[in-house]
N, C-alpha and C. Protein backbone atom coordinates (compact mmCIF):
# COMPACT_ATOMS: atom_id res chain seq x y z
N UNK A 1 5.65 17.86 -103.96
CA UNK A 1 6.77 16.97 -104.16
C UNK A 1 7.80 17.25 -103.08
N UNK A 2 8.16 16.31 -102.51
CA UNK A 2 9.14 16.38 -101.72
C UNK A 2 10.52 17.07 -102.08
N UNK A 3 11.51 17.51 -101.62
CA UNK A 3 12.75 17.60 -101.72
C UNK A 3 13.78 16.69 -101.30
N UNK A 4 14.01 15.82 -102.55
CA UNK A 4 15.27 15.25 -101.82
C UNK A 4 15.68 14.69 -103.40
N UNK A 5 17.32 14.33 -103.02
CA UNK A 5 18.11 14.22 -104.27
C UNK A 5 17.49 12.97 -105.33
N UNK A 6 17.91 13.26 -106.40
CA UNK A 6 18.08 12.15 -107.17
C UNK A 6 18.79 10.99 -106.91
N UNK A 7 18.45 9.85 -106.42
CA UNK A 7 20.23 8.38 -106.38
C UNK A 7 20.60 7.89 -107.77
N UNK A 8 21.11 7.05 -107.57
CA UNK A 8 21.85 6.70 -109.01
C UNK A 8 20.45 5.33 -109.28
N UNK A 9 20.14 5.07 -108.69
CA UNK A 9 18.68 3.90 -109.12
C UNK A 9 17.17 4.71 -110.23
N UNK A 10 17.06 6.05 -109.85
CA UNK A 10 16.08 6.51 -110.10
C UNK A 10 16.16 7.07 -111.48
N UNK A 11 14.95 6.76 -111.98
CA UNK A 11 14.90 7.35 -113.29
C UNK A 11 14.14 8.43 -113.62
N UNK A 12 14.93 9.18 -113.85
CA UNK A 12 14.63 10.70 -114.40
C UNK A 12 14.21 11.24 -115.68
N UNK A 13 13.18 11.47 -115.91
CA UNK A 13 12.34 11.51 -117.33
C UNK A 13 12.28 13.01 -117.39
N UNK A 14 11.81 13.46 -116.52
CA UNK A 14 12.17 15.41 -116.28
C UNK A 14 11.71 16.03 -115.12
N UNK A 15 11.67 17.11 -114.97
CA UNK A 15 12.00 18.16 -113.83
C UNK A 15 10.42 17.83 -112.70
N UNK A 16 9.76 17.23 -113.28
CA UNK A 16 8.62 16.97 -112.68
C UNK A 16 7.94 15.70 -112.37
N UNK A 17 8.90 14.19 -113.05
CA UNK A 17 8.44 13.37 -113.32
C UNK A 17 9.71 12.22 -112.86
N UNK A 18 10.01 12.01 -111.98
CA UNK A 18 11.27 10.87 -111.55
C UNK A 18 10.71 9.55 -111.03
N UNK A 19 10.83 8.19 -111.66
CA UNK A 19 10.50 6.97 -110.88
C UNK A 19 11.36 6.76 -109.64
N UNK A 20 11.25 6.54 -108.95
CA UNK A 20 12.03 5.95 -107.85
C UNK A 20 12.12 4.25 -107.26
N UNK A 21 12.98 3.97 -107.51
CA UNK A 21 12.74 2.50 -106.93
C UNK A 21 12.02 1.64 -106.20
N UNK A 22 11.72 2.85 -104.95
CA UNK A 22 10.29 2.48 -104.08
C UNK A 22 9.29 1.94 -104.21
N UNK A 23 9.10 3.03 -105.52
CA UNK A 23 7.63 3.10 -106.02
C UNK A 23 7.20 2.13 -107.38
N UNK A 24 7.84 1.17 -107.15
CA UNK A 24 8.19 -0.11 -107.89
C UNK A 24 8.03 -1.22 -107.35
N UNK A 25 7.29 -2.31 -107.87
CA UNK A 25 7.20 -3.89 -107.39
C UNK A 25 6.89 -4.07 -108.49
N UNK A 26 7.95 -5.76 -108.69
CA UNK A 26 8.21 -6.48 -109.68
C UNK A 26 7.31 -7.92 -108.96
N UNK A 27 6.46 -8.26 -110.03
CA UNK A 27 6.30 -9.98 -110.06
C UNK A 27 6.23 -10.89 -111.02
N UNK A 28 7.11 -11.91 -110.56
CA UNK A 28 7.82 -12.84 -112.22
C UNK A 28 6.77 -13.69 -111.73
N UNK A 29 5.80 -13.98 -113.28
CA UNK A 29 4.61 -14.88 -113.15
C UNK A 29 4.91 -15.48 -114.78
N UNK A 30 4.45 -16.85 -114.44
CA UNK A 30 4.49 -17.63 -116.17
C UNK A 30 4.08 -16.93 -117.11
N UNK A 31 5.04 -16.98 -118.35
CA UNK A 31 5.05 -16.33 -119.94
C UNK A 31 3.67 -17.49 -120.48
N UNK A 32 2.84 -16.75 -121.66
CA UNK A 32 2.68 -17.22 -122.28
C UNK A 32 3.51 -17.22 -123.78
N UNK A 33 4.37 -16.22 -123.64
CA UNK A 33 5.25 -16.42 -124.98
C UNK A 33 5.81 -17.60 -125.32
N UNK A 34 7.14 -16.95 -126.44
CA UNK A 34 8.09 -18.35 -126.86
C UNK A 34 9.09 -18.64 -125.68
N UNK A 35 9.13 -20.06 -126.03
CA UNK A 35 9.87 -20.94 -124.85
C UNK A 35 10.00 -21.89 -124.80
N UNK A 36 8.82 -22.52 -125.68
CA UNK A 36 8.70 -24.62 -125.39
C UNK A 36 8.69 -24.69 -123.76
N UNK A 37 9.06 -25.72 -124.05
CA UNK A 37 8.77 -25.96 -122.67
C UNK A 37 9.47 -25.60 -121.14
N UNK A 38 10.29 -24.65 -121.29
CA UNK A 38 10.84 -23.58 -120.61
C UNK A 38 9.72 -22.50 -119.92
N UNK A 39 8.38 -22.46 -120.77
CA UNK A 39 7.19 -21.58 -120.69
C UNK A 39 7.14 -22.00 -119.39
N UNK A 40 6.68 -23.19 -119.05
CA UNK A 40 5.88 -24.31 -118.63
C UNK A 40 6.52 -24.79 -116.83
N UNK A 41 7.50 -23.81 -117.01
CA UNK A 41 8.76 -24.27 -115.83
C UNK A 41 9.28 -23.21 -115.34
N UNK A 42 9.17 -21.95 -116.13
CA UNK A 42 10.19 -20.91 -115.40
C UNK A 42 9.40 -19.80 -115.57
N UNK A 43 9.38 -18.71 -114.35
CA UNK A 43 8.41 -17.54 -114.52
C UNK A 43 9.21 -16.16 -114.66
N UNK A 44 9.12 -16.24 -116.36
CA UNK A 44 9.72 -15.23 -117.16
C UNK A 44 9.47 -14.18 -117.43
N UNK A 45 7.79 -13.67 -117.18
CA UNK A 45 7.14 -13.07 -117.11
C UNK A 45 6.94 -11.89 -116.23
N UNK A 46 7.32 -10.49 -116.40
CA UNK A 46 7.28 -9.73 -115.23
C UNK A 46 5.98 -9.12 -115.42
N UNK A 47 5.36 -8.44 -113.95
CA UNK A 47 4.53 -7.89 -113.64
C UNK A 47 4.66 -7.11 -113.01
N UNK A 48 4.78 -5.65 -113.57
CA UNK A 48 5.38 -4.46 -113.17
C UNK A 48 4.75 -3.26 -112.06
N UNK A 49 4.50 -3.35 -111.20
CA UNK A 49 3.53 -2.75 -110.39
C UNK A 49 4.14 -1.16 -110.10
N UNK A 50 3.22 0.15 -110.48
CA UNK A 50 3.78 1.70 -110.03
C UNK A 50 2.90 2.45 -109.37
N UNK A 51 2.81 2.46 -108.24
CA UNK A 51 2.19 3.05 -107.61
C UNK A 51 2.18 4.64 -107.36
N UNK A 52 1.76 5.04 -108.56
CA UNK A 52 1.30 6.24 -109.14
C UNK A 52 0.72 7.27 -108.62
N UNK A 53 -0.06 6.97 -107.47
CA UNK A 53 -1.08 7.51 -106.65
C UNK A 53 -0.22 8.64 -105.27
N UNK A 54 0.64 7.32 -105.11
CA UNK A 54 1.30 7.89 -103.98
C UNK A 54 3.09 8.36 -104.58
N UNK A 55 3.13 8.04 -105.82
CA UNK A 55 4.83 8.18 -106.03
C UNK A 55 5.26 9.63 -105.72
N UNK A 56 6.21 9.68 -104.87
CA UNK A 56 6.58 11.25 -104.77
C UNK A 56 7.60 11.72 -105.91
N UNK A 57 7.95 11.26 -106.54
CA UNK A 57 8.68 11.88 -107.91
C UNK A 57 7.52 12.52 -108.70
N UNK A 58 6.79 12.41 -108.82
CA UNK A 58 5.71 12.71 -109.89
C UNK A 58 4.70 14.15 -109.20
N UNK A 59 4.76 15.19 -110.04
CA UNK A 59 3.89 16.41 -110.10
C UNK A 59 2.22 15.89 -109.68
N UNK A 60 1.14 16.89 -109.34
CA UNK A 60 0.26 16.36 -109.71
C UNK A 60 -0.12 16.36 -110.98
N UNK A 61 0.24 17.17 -111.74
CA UNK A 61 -0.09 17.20 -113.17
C UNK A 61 0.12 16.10 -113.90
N UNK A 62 1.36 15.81 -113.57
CA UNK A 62 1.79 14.33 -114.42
C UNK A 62 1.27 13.14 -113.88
N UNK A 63 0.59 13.02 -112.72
CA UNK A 63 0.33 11.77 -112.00
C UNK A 63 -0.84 11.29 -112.66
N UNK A 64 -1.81 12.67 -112.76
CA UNK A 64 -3.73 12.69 -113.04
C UNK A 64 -3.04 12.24 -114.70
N UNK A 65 -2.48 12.58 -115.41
CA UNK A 65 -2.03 12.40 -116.88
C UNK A 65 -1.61 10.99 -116.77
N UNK A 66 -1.06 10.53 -115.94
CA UNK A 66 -0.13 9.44 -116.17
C UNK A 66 -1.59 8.19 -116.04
N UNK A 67 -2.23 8.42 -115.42
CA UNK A 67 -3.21 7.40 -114.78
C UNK A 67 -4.33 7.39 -115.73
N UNK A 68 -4.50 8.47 -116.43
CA UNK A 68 -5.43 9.37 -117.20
C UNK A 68 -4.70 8.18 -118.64
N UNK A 69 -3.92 8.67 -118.98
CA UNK A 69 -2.88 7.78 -120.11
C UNK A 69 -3.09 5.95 -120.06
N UNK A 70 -2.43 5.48 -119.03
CA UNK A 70 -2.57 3.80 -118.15
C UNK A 70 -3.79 3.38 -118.83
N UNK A 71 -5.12 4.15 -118.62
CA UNK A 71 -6.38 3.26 -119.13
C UNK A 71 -6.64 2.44 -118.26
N UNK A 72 -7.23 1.04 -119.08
CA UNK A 72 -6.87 0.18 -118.25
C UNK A 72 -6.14 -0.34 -117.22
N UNK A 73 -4.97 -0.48 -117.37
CA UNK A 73 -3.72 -0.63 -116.98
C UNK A 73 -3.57 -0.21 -115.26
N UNK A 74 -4.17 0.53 -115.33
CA UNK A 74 -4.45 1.94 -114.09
C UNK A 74 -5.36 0.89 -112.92
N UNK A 75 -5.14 0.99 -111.71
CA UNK A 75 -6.18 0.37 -110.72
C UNK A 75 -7.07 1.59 -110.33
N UNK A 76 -8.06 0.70 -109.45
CA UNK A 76 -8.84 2.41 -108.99
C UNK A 76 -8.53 2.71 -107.49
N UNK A 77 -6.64 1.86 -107.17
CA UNK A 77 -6.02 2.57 -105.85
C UNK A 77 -4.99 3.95 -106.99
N UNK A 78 -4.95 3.46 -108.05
CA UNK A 78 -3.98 4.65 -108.57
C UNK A 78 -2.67 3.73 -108.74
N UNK A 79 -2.51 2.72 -108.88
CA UNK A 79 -1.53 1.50 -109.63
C UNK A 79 -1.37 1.58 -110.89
N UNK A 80 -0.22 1.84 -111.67
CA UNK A 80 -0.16 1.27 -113.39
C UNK A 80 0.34 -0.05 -113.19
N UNK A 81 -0.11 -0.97 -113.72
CA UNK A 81 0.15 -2.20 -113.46
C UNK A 81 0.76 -2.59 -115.14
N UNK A 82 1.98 -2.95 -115.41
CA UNK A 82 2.25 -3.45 -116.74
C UNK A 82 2.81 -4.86 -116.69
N UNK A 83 2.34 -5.36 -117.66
CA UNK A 83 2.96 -7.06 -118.21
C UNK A 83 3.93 -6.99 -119.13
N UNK A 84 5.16 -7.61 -118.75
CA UNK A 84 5.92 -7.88 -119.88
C UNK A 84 6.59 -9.32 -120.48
N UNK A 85 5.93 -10.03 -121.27
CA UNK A 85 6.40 -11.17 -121.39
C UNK A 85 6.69 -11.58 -123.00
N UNK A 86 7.33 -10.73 -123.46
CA UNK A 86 7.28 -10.64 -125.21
C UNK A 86 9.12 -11.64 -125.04
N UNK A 87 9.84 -11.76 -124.15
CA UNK A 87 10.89 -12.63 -123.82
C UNK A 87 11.30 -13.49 -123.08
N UNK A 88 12.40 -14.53 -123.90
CA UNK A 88 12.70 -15.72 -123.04
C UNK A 88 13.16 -15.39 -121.47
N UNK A 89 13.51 -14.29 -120.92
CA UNK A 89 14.24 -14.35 -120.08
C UNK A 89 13.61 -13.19 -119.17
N UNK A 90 14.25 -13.36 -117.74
CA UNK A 90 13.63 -12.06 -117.01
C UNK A 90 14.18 -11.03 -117.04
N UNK A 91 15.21 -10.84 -117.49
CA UNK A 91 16.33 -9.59 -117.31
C UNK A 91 15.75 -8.81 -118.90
N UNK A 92 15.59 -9.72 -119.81
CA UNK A 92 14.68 -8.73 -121.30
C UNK A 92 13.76 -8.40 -120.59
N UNK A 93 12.85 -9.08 -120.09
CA UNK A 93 11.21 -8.62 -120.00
C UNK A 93 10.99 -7.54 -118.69
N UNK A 94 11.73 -7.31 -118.05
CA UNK A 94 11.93 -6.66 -116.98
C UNK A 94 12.76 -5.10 -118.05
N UNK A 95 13.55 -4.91 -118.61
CA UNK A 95 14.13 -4.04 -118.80
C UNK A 95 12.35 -3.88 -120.37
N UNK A 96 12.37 -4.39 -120.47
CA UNK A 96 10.78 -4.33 -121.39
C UNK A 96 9.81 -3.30 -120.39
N UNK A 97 9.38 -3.94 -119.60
CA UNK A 97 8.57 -3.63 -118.19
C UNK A 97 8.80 -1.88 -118.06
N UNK A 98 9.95 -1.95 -118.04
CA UNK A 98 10.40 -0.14 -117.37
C UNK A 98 10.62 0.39 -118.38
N UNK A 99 10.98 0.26 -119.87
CA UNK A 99 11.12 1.23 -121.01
C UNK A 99 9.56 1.20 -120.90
N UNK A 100 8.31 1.04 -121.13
CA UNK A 100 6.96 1.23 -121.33
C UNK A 100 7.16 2.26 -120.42
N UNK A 101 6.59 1.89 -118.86
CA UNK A 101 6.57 2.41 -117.97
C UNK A 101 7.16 4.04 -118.38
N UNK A 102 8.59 3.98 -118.72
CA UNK A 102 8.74 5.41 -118.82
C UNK A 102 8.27 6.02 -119.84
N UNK A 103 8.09 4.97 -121.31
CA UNK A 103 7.80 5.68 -122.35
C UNK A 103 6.65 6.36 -121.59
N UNK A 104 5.81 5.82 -120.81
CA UNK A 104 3.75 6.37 -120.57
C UNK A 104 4.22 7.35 -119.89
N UNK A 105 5.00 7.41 -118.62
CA UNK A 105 5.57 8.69 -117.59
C UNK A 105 5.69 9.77 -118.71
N UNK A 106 6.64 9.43 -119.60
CA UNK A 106 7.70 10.67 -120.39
C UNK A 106 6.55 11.39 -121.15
N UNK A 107 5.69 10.41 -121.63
CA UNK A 107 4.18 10.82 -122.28
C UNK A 107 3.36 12.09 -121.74
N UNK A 108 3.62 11.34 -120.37
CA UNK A 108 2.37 12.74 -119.43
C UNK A 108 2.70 13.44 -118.70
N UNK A 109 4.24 13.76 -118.82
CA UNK A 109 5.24 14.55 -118.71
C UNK A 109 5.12 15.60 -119.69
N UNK A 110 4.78 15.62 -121.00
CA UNK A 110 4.73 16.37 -122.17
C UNK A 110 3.76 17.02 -121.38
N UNK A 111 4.68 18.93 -122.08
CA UNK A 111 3.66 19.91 -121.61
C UNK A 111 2.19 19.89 -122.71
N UNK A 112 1.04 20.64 -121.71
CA UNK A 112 -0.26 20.38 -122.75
C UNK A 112 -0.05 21.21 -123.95
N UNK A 113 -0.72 21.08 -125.08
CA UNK A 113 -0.57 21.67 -126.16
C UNK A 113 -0.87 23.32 -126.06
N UNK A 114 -1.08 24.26 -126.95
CA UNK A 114 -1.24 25.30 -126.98
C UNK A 114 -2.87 25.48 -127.51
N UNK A 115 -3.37 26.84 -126.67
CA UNK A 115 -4.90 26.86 -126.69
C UNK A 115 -5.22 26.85 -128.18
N UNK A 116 -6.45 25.96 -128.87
CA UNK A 116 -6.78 26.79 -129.95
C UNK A 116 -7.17 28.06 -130.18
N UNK A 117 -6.54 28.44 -131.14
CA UNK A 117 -6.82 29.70 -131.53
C UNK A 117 -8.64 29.76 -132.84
N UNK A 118 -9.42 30.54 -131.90
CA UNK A 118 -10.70 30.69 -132.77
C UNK A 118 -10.56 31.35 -133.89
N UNK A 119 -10.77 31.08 -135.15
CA UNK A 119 -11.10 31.29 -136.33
C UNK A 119 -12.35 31.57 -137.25
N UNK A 120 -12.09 32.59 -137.91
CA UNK A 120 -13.28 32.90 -138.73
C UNK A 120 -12.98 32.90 -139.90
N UNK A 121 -14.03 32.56 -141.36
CA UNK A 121 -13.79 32.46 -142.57
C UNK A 121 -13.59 33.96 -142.75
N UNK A 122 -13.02 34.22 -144.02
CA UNK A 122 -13.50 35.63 -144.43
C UNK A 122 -14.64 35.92 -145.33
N UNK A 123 -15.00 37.83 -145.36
CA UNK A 123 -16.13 37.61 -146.02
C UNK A 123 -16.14 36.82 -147.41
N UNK A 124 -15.24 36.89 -148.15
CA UNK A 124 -15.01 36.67 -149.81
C UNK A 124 -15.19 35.69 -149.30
N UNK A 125 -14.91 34.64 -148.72
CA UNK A 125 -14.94 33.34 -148.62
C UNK A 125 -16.82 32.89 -148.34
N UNK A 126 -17.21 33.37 -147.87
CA UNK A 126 -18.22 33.00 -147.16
C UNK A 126 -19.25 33.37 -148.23
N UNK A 127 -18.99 34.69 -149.49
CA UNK A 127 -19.67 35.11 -150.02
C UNK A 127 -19.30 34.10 -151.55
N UNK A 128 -18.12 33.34 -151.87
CA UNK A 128 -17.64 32.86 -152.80
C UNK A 128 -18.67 30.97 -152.22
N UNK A 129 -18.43 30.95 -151.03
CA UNK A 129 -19.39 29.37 -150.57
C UNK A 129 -20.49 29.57 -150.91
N UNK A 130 -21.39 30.70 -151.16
CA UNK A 130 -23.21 30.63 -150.50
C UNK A 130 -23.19 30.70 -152.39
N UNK A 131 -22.22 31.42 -152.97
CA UNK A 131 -22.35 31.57 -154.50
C UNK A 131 -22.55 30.43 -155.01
N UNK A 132 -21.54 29.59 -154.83
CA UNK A 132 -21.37 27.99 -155.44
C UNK A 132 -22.36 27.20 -155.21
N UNK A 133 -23.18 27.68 -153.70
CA UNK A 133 -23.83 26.72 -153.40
C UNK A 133 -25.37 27.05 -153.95
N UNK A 134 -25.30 28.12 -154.25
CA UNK A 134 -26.70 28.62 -155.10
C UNK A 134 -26.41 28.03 -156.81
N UNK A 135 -25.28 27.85 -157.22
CA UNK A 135 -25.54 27.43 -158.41
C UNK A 135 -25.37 26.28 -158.43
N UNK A 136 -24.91 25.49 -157.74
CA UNK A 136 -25.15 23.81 -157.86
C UNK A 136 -26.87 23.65 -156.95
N UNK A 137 -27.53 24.73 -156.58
CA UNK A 137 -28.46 24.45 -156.33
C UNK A 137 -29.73 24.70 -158.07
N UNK A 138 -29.01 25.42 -158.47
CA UNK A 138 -29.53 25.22 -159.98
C UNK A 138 -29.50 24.21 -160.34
N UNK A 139 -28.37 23.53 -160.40
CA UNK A 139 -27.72 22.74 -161.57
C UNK A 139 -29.03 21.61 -161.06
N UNK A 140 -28.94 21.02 -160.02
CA UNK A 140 -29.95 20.23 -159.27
C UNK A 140 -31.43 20.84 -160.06
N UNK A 141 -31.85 22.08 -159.37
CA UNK A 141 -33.19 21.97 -160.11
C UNK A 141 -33.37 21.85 -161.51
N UNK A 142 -32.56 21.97 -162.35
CA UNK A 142 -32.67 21.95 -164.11
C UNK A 142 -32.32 20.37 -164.00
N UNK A 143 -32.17 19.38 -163.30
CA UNK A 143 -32.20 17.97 -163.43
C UNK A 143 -33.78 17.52 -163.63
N UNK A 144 -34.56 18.11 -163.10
CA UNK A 144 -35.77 17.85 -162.52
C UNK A 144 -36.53 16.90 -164.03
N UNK A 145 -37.78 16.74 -163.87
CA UNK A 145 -38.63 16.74 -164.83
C UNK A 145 -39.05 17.55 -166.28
N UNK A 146 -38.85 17.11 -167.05
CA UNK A 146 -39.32 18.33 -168.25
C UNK A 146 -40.98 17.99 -168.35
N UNK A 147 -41.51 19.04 -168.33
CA UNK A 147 -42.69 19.21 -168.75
C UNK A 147 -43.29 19.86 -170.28
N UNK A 148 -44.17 18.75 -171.03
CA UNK A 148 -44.23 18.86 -172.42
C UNK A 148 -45.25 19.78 -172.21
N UNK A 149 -45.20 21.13 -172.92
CA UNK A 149 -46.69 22.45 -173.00
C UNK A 149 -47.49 21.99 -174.13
C-alpha cells in the first residue's frame, strides 16, 4: 500500500481498507424500478464500477476477501461491479451504490475468526454413549419375532 494521506472524498472503513475516488466509476443506465413513465426517459439507475484489483487503499488481505465476498459481482479483471436502482432518483441510488460497496469492503475488512480449537469427548461420556447405545440395541432386538416352542 502506498503512503499517502487520506482527502476529505475518501472513504475510510479501517486501517487497511480506504475507497478512494479514483478507484470509482459511476454509470447512470435505465431503472427498471418505480417511476411510470419517468423509467422510460431518465437513467436513474447507477452502475457502480471498483476496481478492486488495482485499488491502492486496500491490503492484500482485504482485496483477495473483498473479491472472494463480490461473487458474482466480481469480474475476472478484479472489478466489483454493483447496480443500484431500488430509486426514483440518482442521488438515492448512487448514495445506495456506495453504502453496499462499503458494507462488502467493511465485510472483508473483518479480522478472520479465531482457529478452532480441537476437542475431545470425555471418557464418561464416551463410555455413558456406547452404554445407551447397547441398550437401545436390545430394545430393537426384543422387537423381533416371537417364536412359539
Amino acid at each position: 500500500m502506498t503512503a499517502r494521506m487520506a482527502s476529505d472524498d475518501d472513504i475510510i472503513i479501517s486501517g487497511e481498507a480506504i475507497i478512494r475516488p479514483g478507484d470509482l466509476h459511476e454509470d447512470f443506465i435505465r431503472s427498471s424500478g418505480p417511476g411510470g413513465q419517468n423509467v422510460n426517459k431518465v437513467a436513474t439507475a447507477v452502475q457502480l464500477r471498483f476496481d478492486a484489483a488495482n485499488a491502492s487503499g486496500l491490503s492484500e488481505r482485504v482485496r483477495e476477501r473483498a473479491l472472494k465476498l463480490a461473487g458474482q459481482r466480481a469480474t475476472k479483471d478484479g472489478v466489483i461491479v454493483i447496480e443500484a436502482g431500488r430509486f426514483r432518483t440518482q442521488e438515492q441510488n448512487r448514495a445506495d451504490a456506495r453504502s453496499r460497496l462499503t458494507v462488502l469492503i467493511a465485510k472483508a475488512a473483518e479480522p478472520p475468526p479465531p482457529p478452532r480449537k480441537k476437542t475431545r469427548p470425555s471418557k464418561g461420556a464416551v463410555e455413558r454413549r456406547l452404554k445407551s447405545k447397547a441398550g437401545r440395541s436390545t430394545v430393537k432386538k426384543l422387537r423381533g419375532r416371537v417364536e412359539s416352542d
